[in-house]
N, C-alpha and C. Protein backbone atom coordinates (compact mmCIF):
# COMPACT_ATOMS: atom_id res chain seq x y z
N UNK A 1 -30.91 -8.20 9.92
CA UNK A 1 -30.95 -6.89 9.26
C UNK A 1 -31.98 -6.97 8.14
N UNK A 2 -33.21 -5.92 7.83
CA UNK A 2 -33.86 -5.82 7.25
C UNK A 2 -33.47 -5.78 5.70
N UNK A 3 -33.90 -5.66 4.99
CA UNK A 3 -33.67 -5.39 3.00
C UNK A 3 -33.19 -4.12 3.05
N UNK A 4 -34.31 -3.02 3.97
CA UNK A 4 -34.14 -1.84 4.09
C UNK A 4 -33.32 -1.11 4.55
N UNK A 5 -32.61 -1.79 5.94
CA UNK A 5 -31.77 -1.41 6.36
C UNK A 5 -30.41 -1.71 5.16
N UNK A 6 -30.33 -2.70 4.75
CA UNK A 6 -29.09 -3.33 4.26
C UNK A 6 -28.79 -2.32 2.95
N UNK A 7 -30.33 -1.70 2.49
CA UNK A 7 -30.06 -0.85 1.06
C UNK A 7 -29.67 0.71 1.66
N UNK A 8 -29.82 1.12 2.60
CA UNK A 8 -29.81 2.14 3.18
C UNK A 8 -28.42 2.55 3.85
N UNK A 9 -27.91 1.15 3.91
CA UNK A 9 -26.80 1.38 5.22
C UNK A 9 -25.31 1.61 4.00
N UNK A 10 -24.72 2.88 4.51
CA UNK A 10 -23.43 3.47 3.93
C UNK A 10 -22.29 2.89 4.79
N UNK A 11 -21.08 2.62 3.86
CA UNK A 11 -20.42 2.42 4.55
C UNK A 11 -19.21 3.27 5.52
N UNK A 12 -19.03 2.88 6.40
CA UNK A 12 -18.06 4.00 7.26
C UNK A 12 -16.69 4.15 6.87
N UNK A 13 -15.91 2.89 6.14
CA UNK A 13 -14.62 3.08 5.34
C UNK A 13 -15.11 3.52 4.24
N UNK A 14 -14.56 3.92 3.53
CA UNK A 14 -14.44 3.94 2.36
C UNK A 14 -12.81 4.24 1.17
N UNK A 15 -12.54 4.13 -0.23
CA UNK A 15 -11.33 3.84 -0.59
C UNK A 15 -10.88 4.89 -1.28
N UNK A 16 -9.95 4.94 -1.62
CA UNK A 16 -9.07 6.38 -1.90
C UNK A 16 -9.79 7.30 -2.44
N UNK A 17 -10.01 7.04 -3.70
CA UNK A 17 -10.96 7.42 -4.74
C UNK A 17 -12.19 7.84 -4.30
N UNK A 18 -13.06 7.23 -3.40
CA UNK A 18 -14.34 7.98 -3.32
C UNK A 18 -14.10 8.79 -1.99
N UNK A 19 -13.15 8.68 -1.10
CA UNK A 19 -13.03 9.87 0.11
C UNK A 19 -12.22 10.97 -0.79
N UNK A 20 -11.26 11.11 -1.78
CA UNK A 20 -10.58 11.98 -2.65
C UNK A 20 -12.07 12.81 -2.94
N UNK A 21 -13.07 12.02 -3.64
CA UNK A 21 -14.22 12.87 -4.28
C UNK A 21 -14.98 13.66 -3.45
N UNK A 22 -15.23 12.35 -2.03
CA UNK A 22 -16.21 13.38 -0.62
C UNK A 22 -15.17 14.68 -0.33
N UNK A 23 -14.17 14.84 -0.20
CA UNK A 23 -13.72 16.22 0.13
C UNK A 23 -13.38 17.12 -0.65
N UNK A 24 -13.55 16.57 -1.64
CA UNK A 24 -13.34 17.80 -3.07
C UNK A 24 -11.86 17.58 -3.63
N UNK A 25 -11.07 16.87 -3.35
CA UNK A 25 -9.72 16.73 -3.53
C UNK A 25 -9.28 15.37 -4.43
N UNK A 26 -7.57 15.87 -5.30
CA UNK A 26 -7.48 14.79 -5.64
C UNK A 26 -7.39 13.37 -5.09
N UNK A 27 -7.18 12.62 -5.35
CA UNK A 27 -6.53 11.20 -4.66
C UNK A 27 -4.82 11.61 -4.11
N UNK A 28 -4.16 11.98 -4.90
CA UNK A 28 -2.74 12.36 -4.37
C UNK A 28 -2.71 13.70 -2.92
N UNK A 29 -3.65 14.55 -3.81
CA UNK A 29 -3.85 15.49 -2.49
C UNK A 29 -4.07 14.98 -1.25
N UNK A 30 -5.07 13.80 -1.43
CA UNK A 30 -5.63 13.01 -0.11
C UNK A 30 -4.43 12.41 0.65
N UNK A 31 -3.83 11.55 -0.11
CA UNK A 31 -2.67 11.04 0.20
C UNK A 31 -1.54 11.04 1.06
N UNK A 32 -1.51 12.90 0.37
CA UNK A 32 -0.32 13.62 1.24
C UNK A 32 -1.09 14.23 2.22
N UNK A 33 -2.46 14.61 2.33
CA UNK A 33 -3.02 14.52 3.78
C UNK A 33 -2.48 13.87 4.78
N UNK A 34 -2.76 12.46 4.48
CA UNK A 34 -2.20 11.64 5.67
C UNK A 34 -0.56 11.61 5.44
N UNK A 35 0.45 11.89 4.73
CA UNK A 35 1.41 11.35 4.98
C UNK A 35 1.91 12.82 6.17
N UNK A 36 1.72 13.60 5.60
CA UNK A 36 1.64 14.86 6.86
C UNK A 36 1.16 15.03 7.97
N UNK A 37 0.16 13.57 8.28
CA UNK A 37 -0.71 13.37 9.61
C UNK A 37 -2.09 14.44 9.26
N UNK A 38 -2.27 14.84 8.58
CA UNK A 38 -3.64 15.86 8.53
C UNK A 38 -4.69 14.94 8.55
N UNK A 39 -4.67 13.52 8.24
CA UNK A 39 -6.04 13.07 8.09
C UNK A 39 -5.59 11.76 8.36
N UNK A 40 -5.95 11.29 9.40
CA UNK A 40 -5.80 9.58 9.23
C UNK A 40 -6.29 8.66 8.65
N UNK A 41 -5.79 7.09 8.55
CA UNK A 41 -6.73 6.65 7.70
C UNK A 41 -6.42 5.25 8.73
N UNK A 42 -6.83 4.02 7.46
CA UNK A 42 -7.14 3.15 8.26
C UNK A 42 -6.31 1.96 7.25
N UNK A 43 -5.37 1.21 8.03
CA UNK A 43 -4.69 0.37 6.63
C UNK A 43 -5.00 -1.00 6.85
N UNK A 44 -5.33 -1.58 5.28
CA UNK A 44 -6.39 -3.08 5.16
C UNK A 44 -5.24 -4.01 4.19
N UNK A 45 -4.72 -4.57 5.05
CA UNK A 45 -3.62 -5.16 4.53
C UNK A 45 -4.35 -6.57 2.91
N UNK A 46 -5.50 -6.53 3.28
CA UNK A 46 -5.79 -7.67 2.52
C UNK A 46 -6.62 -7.08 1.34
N UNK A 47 -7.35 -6.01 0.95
CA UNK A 47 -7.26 -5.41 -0.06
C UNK A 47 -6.76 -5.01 -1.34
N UNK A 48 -7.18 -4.22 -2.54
CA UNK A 48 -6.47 -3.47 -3.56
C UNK A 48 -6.01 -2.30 -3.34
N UNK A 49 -6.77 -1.97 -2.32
CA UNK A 49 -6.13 -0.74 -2.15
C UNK A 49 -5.79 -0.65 -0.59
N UNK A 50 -4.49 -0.01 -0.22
CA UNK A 50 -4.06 -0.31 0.93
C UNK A 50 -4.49 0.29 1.58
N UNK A 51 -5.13 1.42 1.89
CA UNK A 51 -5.43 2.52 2.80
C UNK A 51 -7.21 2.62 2.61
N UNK A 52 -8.32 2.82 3.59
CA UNK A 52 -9.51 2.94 4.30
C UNK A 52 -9.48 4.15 4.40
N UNK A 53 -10.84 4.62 4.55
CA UNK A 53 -10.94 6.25 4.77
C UNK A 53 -12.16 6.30 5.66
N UNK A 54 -11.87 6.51 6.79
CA UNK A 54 -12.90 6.51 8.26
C UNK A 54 -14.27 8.19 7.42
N UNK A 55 -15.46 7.92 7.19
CA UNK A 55 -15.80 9.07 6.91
C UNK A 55 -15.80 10.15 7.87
N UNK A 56 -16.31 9.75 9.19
CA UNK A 56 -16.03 10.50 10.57
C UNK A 56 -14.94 11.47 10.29
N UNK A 57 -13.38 10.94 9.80
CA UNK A 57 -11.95 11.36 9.86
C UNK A 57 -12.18 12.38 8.98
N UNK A 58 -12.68 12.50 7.61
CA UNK A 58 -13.16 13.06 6.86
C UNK A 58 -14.11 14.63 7.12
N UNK A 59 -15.21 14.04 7.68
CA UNK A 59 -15.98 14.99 8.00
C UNK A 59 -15.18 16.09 8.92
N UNK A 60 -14.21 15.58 10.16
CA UNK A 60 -13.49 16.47 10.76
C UNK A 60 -12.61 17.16 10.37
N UNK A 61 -12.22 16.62 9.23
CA UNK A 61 -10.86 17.51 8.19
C UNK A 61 -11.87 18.39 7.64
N UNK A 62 -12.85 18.49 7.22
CA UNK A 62 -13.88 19.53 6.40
C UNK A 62 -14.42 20.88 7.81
N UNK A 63 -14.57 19.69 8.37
CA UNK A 63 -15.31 21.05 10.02
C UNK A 63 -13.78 21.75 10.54
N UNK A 64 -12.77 21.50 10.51
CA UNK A 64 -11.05 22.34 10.76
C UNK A 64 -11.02 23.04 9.74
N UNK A 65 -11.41 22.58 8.28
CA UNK A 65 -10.60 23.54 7.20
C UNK A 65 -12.00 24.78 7.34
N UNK A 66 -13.16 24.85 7.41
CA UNK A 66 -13.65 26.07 7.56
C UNK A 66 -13.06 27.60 7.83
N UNK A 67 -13.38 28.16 7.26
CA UNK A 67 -13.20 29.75 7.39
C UNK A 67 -13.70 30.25 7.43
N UNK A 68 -13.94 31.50 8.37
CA UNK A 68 -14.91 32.53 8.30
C UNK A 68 -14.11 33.92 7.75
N UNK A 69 -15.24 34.78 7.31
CA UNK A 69 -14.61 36.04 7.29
C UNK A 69 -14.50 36.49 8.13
N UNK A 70 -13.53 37.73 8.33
CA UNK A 70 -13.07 38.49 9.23
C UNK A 70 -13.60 40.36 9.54
């Protein structure tokens, strides 16, 4: 893997706190996302924080919550 690639490349998990920020929501809001099944996540038993946030999973909770007018 290049320098370039390696400075470039995002990661696809990410942790409570910064998927809370990508969707506009708190961390608790996020939370109870998944405990309601609205958003899955991904659990990393060897971590600080127990729960992963697939951005993919993310992006599809944002493309469902859309609304149009009527």
């Amino acid at each position: 893997m290049s320098t370039f690639e390696r400075d470039t490349l995002r990661p696809r998990l990410v942790k409570t706190k910064e998927a809370a920020a990508y969707i506009a929501v708190s961390p608790w809001k996020l939370r109870r996302l998944a405990q309601d099944g609205i958003i899955p996540f991904v659990v990393d038993d060897g971590g600080t924080s127990p729960w992963r946030w697939d951005v993919r999973d993310l992006d599809a909770y944002i493309d469902r919550s859309k609304q149009r007018s009527v």
